[in-house]
Protein backbone atom coordinates (compact mmCIF):
# COMPACT_ATOMS: atom_id res chain seq x y z
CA UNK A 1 5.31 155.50 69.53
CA UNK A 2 7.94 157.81 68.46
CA UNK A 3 11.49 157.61 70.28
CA UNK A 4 13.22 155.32 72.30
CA UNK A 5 11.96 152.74 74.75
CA UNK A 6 11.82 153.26 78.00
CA UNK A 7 13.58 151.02 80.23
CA UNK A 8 10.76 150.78 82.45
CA UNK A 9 7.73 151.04 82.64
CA UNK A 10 4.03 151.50 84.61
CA UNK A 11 2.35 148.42 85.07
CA UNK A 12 -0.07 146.46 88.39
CA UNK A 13 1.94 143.67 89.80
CA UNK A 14 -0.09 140.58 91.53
CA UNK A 15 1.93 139.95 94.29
CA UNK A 16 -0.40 136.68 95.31
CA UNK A 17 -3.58 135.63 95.77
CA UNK A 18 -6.22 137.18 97.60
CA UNK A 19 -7.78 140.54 97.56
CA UNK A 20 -7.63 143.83 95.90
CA UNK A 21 -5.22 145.00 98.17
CA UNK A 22 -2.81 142.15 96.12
CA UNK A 23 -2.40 144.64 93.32
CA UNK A 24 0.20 147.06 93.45
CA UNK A 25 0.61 150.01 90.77
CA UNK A 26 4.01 150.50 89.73
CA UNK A 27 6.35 152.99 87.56
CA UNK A 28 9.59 151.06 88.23
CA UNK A 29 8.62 147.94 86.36
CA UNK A 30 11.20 146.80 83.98
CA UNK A 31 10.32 147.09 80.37
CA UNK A 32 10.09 143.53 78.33
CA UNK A 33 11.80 142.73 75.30
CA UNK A 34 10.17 141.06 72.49
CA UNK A 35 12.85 137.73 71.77
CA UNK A 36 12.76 135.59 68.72
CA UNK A 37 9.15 135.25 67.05
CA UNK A 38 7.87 138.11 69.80
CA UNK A 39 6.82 141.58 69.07
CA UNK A 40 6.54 144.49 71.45
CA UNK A 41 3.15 145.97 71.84
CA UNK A 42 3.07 149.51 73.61
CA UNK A 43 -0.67 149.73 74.71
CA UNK A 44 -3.39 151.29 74.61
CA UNK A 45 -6.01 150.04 76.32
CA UNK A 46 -7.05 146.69 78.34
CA UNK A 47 -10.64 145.63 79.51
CA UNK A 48 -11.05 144.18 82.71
CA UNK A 49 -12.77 140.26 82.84
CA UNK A 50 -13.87 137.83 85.36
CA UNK A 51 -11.27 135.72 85.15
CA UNK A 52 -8.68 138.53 86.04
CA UNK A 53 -10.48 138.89 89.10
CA UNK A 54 -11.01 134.87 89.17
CA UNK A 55 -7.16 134.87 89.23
CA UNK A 56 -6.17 136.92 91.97
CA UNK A 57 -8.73 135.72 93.92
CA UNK A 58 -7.48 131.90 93.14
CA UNK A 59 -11.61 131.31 92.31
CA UNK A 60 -10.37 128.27 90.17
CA UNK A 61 -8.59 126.43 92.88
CA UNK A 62 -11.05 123.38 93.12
CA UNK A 63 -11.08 124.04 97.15
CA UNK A 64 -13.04 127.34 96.25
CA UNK A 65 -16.83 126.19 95.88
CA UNK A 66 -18.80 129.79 96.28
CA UNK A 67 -19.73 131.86 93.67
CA UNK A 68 -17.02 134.06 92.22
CA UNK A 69 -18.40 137.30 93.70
CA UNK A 70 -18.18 136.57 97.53
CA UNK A 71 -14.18 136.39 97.01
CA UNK A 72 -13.89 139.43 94.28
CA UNK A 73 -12.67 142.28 97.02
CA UNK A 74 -11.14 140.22 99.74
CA UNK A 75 -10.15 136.83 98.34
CA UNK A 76 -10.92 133.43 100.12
CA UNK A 77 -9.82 131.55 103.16
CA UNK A 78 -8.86 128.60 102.16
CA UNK A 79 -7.16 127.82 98.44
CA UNK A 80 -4.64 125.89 97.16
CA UNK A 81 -2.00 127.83 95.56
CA UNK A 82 -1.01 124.66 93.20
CA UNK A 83 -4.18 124.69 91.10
CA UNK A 84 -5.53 127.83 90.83
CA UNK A 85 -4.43 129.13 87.70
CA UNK A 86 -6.25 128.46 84.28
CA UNK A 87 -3.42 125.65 83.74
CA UNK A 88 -3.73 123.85 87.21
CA UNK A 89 0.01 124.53 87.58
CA UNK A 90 0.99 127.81 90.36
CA UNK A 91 1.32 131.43 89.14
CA UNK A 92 4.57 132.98 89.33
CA UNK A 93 4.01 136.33 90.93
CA UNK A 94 4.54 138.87 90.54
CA UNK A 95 1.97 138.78 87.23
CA UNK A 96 1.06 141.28 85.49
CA UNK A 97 -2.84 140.73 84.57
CA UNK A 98 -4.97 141.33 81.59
CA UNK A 99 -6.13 139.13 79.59
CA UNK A 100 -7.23 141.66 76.45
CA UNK A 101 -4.07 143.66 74.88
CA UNK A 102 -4.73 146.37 72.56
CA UNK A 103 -2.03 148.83 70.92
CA UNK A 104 0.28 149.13 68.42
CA UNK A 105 3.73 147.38 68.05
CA UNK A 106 6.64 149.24 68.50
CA UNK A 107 9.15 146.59 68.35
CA UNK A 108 10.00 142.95 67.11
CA UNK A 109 12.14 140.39 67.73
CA UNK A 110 14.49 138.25 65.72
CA UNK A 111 12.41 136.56 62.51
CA UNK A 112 9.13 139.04 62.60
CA UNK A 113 9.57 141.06 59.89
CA UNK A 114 9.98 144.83 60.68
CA UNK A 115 7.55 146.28 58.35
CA UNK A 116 4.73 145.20 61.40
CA UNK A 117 6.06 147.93 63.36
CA UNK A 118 3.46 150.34 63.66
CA UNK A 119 0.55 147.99 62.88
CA UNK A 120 -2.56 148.35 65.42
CA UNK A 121 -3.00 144.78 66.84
CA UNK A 122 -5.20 142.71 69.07
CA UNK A 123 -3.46 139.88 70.75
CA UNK A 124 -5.81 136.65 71.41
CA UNK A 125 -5.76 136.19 74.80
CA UNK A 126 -5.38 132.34 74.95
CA UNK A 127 -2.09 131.66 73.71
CA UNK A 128 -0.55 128.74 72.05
CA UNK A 129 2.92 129.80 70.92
CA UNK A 130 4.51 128.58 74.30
CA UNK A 131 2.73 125.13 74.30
CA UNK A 132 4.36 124.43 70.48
CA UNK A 133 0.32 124.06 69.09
CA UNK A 134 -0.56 120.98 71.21
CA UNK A 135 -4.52 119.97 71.16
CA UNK A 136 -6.44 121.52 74.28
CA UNK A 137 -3.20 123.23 75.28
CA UNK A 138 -2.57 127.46 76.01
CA UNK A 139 -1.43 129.75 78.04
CA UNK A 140 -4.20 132.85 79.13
CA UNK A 141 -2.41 135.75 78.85
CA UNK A 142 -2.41 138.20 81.93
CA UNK A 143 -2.23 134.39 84.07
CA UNK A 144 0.52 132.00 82.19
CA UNK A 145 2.22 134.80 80.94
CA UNK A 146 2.40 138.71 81.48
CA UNK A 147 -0.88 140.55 79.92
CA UNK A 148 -2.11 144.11 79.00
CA UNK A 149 -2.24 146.12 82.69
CA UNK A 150 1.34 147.60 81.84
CA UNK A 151 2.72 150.12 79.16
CA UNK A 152 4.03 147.65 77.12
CA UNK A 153 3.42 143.65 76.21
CA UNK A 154 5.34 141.27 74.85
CA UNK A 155 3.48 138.66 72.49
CA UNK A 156 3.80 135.96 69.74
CA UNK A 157 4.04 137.41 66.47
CA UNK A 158 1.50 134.69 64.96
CA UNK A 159 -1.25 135.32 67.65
CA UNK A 160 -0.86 139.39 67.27
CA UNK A 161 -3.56 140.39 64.77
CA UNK A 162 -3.38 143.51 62.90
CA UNK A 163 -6.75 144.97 62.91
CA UNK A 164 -8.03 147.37 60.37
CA UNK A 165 -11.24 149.71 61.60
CA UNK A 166 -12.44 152.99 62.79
CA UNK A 167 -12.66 151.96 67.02
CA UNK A 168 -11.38 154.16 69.58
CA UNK A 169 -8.79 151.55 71.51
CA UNK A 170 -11.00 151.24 74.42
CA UNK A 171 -13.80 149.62 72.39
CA UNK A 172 -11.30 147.51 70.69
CA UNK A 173 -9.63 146.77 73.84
CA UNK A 174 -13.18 145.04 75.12
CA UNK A 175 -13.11 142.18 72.27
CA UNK A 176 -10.83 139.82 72.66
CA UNK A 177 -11.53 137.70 76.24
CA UNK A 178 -15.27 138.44 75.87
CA UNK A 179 -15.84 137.92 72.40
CA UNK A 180 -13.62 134.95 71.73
CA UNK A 181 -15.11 132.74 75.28
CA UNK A 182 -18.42 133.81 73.89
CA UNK A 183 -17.47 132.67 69.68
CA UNK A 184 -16.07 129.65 71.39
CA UNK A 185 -18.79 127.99 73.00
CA UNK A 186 -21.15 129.11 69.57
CA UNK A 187 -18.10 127.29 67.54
CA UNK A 188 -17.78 124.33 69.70
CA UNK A 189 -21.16 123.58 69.71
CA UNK A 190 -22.20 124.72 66.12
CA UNK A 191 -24.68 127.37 66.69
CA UNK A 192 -26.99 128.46 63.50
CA UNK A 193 -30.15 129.50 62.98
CA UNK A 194 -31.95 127.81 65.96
CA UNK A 195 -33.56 128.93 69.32
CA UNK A 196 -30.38 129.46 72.07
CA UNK A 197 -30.83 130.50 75.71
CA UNK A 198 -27.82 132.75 77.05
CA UNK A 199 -27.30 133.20 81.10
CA UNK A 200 -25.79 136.24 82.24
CA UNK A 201 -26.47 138.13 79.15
CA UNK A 202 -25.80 141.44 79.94
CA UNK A 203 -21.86 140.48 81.33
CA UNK A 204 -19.51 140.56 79.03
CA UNK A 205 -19.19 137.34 77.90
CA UNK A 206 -22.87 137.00 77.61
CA UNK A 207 -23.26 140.49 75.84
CA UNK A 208 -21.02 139.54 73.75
CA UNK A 209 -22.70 135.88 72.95
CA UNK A 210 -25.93 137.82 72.28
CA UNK A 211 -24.61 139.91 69.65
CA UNK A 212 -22.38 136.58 67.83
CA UNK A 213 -25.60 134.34 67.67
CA UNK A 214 -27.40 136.74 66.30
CA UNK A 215 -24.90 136.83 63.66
CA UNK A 216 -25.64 133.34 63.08
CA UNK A 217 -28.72 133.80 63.07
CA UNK A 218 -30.47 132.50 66.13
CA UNK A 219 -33.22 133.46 67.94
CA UNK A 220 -31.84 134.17 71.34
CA UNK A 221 -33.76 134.01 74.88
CA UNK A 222 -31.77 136.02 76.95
CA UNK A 223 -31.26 135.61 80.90
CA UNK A 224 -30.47 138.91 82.42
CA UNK A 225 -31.75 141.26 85.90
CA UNK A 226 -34.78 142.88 84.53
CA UNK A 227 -32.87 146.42 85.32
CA UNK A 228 -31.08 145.28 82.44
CA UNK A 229 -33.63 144.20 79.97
CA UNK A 230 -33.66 147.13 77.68
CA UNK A 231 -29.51 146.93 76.94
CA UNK A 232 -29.54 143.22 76.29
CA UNK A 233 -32.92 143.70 73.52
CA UNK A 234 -30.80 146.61 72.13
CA UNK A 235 -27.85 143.79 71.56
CA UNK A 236 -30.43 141.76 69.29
CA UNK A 237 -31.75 139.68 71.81
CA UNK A 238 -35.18 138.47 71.05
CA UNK A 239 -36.53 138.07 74.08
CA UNK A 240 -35.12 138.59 77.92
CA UNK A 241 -36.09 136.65 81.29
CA UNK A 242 -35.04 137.67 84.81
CA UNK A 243 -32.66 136.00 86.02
CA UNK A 244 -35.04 134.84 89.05
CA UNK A 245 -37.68 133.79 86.76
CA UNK A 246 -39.43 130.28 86.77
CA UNK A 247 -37.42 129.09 83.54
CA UNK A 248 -39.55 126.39 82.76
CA UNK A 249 -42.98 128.42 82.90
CA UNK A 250 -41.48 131.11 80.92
CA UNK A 251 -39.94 128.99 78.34
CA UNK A 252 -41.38 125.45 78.64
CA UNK A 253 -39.27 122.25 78.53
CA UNK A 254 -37.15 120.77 75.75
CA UNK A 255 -37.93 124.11 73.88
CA UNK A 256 -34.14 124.83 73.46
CA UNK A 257 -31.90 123.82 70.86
CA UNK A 258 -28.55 125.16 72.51
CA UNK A 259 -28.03 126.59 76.28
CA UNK A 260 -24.90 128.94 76.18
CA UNK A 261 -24.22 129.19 79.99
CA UNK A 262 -22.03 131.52 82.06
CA UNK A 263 -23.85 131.23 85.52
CA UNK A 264 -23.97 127.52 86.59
CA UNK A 265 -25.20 127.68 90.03
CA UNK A 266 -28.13 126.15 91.85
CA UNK A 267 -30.14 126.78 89.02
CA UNK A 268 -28.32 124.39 86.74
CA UNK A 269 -30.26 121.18 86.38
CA UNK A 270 -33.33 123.44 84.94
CA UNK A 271 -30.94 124.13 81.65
CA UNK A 272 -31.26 120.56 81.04
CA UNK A 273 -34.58 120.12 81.52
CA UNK A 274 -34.97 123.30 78.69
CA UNK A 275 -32.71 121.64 75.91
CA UNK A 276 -34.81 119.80 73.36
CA UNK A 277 -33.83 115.95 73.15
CA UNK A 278 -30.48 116.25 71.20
CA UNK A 279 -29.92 119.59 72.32
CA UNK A 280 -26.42 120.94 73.27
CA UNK A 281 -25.35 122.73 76.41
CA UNK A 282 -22.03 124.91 76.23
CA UNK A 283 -20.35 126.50 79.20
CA UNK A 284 -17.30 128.56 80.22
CA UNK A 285 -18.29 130.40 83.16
CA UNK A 286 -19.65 129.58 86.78
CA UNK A 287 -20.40 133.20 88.22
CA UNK A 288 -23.06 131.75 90.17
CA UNK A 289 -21.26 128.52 91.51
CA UNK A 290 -19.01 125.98 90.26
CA UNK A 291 -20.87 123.04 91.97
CA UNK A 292 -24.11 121.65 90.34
CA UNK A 293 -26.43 118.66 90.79
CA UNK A 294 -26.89 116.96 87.48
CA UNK A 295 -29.55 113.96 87.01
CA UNK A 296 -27.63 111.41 84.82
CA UNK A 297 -30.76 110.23 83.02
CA UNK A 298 -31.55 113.56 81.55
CA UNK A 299 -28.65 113.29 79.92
CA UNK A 300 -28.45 110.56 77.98
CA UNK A 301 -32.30 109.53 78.01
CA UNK A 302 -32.80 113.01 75.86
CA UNK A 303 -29.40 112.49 74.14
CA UNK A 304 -27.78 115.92 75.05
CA UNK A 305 -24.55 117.09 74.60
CA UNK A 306 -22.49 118.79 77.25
CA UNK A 307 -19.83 121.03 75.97
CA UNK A 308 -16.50 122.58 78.32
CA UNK A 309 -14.72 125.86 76.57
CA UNK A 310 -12.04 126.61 76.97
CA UNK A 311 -9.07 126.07 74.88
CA UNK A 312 -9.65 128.04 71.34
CA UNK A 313 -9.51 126.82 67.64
CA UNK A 314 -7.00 129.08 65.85
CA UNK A 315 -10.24 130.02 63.32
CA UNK A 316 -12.07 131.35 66.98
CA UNK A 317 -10.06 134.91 67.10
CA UNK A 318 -8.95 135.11 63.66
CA UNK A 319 -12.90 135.09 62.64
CA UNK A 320 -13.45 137.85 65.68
CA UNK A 321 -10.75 139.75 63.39
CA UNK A 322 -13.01 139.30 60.43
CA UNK A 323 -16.15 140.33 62.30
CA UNK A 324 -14.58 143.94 63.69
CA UNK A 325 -13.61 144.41 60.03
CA UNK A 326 -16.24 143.91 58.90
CA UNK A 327 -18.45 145.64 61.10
CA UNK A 328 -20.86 142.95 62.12
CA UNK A 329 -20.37 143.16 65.94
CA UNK A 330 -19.80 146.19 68.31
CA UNK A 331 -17.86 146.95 70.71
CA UNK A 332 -19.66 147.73 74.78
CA UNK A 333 -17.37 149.79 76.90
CA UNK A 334 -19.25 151.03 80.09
CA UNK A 335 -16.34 153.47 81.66
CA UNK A 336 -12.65 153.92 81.22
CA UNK A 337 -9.95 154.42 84.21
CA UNK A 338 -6.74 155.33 84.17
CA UNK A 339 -4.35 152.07 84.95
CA UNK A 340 -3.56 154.04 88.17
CA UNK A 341 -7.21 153.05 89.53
CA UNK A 342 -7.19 149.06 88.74
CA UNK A 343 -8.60 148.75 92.23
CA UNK A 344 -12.06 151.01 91.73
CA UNK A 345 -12.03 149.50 88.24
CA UNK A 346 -12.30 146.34 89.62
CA UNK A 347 -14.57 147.09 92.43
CA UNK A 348 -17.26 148.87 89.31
CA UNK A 349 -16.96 145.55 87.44
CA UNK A 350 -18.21 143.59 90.12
C-alpha cells in the first residue's frame, strides 16, 4: 500500500448469532491500529471455512446437536450464547470473521521492527499471543479476535509469517484454516507412510488432508460424493468411496492404520470398527453431527487411540510455511467474490 491509512475502513460485522441476514457489509468501520508486538496487515484476500459459518450460526453451543448444515442460512432455535464460541466463553459482537488473513503489512507497532513493512504474510489462524503461550490455549482469529473479512487486520507479529512464492493471494488466502486443521490432526497423531482413511475429502479441510498425507507418504482411502471422485484422485488420493458406501465391505475391518475424520455423524462407530488394533482416530470436524454412539470395548479391547484437534503446535503453521515454499502442496480456490457478497459466498460454500 502506498499512502496514508485510511481511518476507516470496509469490513462484515456479526452483529449476533443466527443467520446470514446477521452479517452486515460496512464502509464506516473504524480502521485498527497495530499496538505493541502487532503489525497491520492490509488484505488481500480471505477464504471462507466452516467454522465461520459454525460461528455465526453458534453450531458449537453444546445445545446445538444437528448437523452443521441445517443451521448454515438461518441459524438455530435454541443456543446458548455463553458457549458457543471456539473458547466456550461469549463473542463480543460486533466480530469481524475470517479465520484465514492474507496480505501484506503496511504498518507495525511498537518493538516489530519496521523493515517487515511490505512483507507478504499469512497469519495462522489459531492464535496464541493473547493467551501468553499456555498449553491447549488460543484464540481463532475471525471468533476471539477480529479476522480477515475487512480491509485491514491487526495481528501478532510472531504468528504473521512472511511467505515467499509465486501464488495469486486468493490461493494463498485458502491455506491457513484448511491446511493447518488438516496438518494438525496428521501431526497429532503421527501420520507416515501407512494406510489413512479421510471423511469429507473433497471439503476443505479434507482436500487439504489428502494432499498433506500424501506428503507423508500414505496411502489414502478417500470418503467423498462420487460426483466428486475425479477432483479428490487428482489431489493424490489413492482410492475414493462414496460417502454412502458400506465402509466395511469396501474396505474391510481393522484395515486402517489412522482415520482422519471431519464428518462424525451416525456413521461414526463404523470408523472404529475400520482402525487396525492400535490404530489412531483423529478428528476436528462434525459436519455430519456432533453426537455419536461409541461401543467402549472397541476401544480399548483393540487398543485405539482417539485424538481431539484443535489447539496447534507452533511447528503446525510454521511447517505449512515451509510446504508453500517449497512447493509441495497446492493451493484449491473454487470462485472468488468481492467482500461486498459474503452472503452468496457463504450460501456457494454450503
Amino acid at each position: 500500500m502506498s499512502g496514508t491509512i485510511p481511518t476507516t475502513m470496509t469490513a462484515v460485522h456479526l452483529v449476533g448469532h443466527g443467520g446470514i441476514e446477521m452479517l452486515h457489509y460496512r464502509e464506516d468501520v473504524p480502521t485498527p491500529t497495530a499496538g505493541p508486538g502487532e503489525v497491520l496487515i492490509q488484505n488481500a484476500a480471505a477464504g471462507v471455512n466452516n467454522t465461520d459459518i459454525n460461528t455465526r450460526i453458534g453450531w458449537y453451543s453444546k445445545k446445538v446437536t444437528e448437523e452443521t448444515n441445517s443451521g448454515g442460512a438461518d441459524g438455530f432455535d435454541r443456543i446458548d450464547d455463553d458457549d458457543a464460541s471456539w473458547s466456550g466463553a461469549p463473542l463480543t459482537f460486533p466480530r469481524i470473521q475470517g479465520a484465514d488473513v492474507c496480505g501484506q503489512i503496511v504498518a507495525v507497532g511498537e518493538g516489530v521492527d519496521k523493515a517487515r513493512i511490505g512483507e507478504r504474510v499469512l497469519v495462522r489462524n489459531m492464535l496464541r499471543t493473547y493467551v501468553n503461550y499456555r498449553p491447549y490455549e488460543c484464540w481463532t482469529i475471525g471468533s476471539e479476535c477480529d479476522g480477515g473479512f475487512a480491509q485491514f487486520t491487526v495481528a501478532p507479529a510472531r504468528e504473521t509469517h512472511k511467505v515467499d512464492c509465486d501464488w495469486s493471494d486468493a490461493e494463498l488466502a485458502s491455506i491457513p484454516c484448511a491446511f493447518s486443521t488438516a496438518e494438525n490432526m496428521l501431526h497429532r497423531a503421527n501420520v507416515g507412510a501407512e494406510k489413512i482413511l479421510v471423511t469429507g475429502a473433497s471439503g476443505g479441510v479434507g482436500s487439504a488432508a489428502v494432499q498433506l498425507a500424501k506428503r507423508r507418504g500414505a496411502t489414502v482411502i478417500a470418503i467423498a460424493s462420487s460426483s466428486k471422485a475425479a477432483d479428490v484422485l487428482a489431489l493424490g488420493a489413492d482410492r475414493v468411496i462414496d460417502r454412502h458406501a458400506d465402509l466395511i465391505a469396501e474396505i474391510g475391518a481393522s484395515e486402517i492404520d489412522v482415520v482422519v475424520d471431519l464428518v462424525a455423524g451416525e456413521q461414526w462407530p463404523t470408523f472404529l470398527d475400520l482402525l487396525r488394533r492400535g490404530g489412531r482416530y483423529a478428528t476436528a470436524g462434525a459436519i455430519a453431527g456432533p453426537i455419536a454412539e461409541i461401543d467402549v470395548r472397541t476401544l480399548y479391547l483393540k487398543d485405539l487411540t482417539l485424538f481431539g484437534c484443535t489447539f496447534q503446535e507452533d511447528e503446525v503453521f510454521e511447517n505449512l510455511i515451509s510446504y508453500i515454499e517449497r512447493g509441495e502442496i497446492r493451493p484449491i480456490v473454487a470462485k472468488t467474490y468481492p467482500l461486498s457478497e459474503i452472503a452468496i459466498a457463504q450460501e456457494d460454500f454450503r
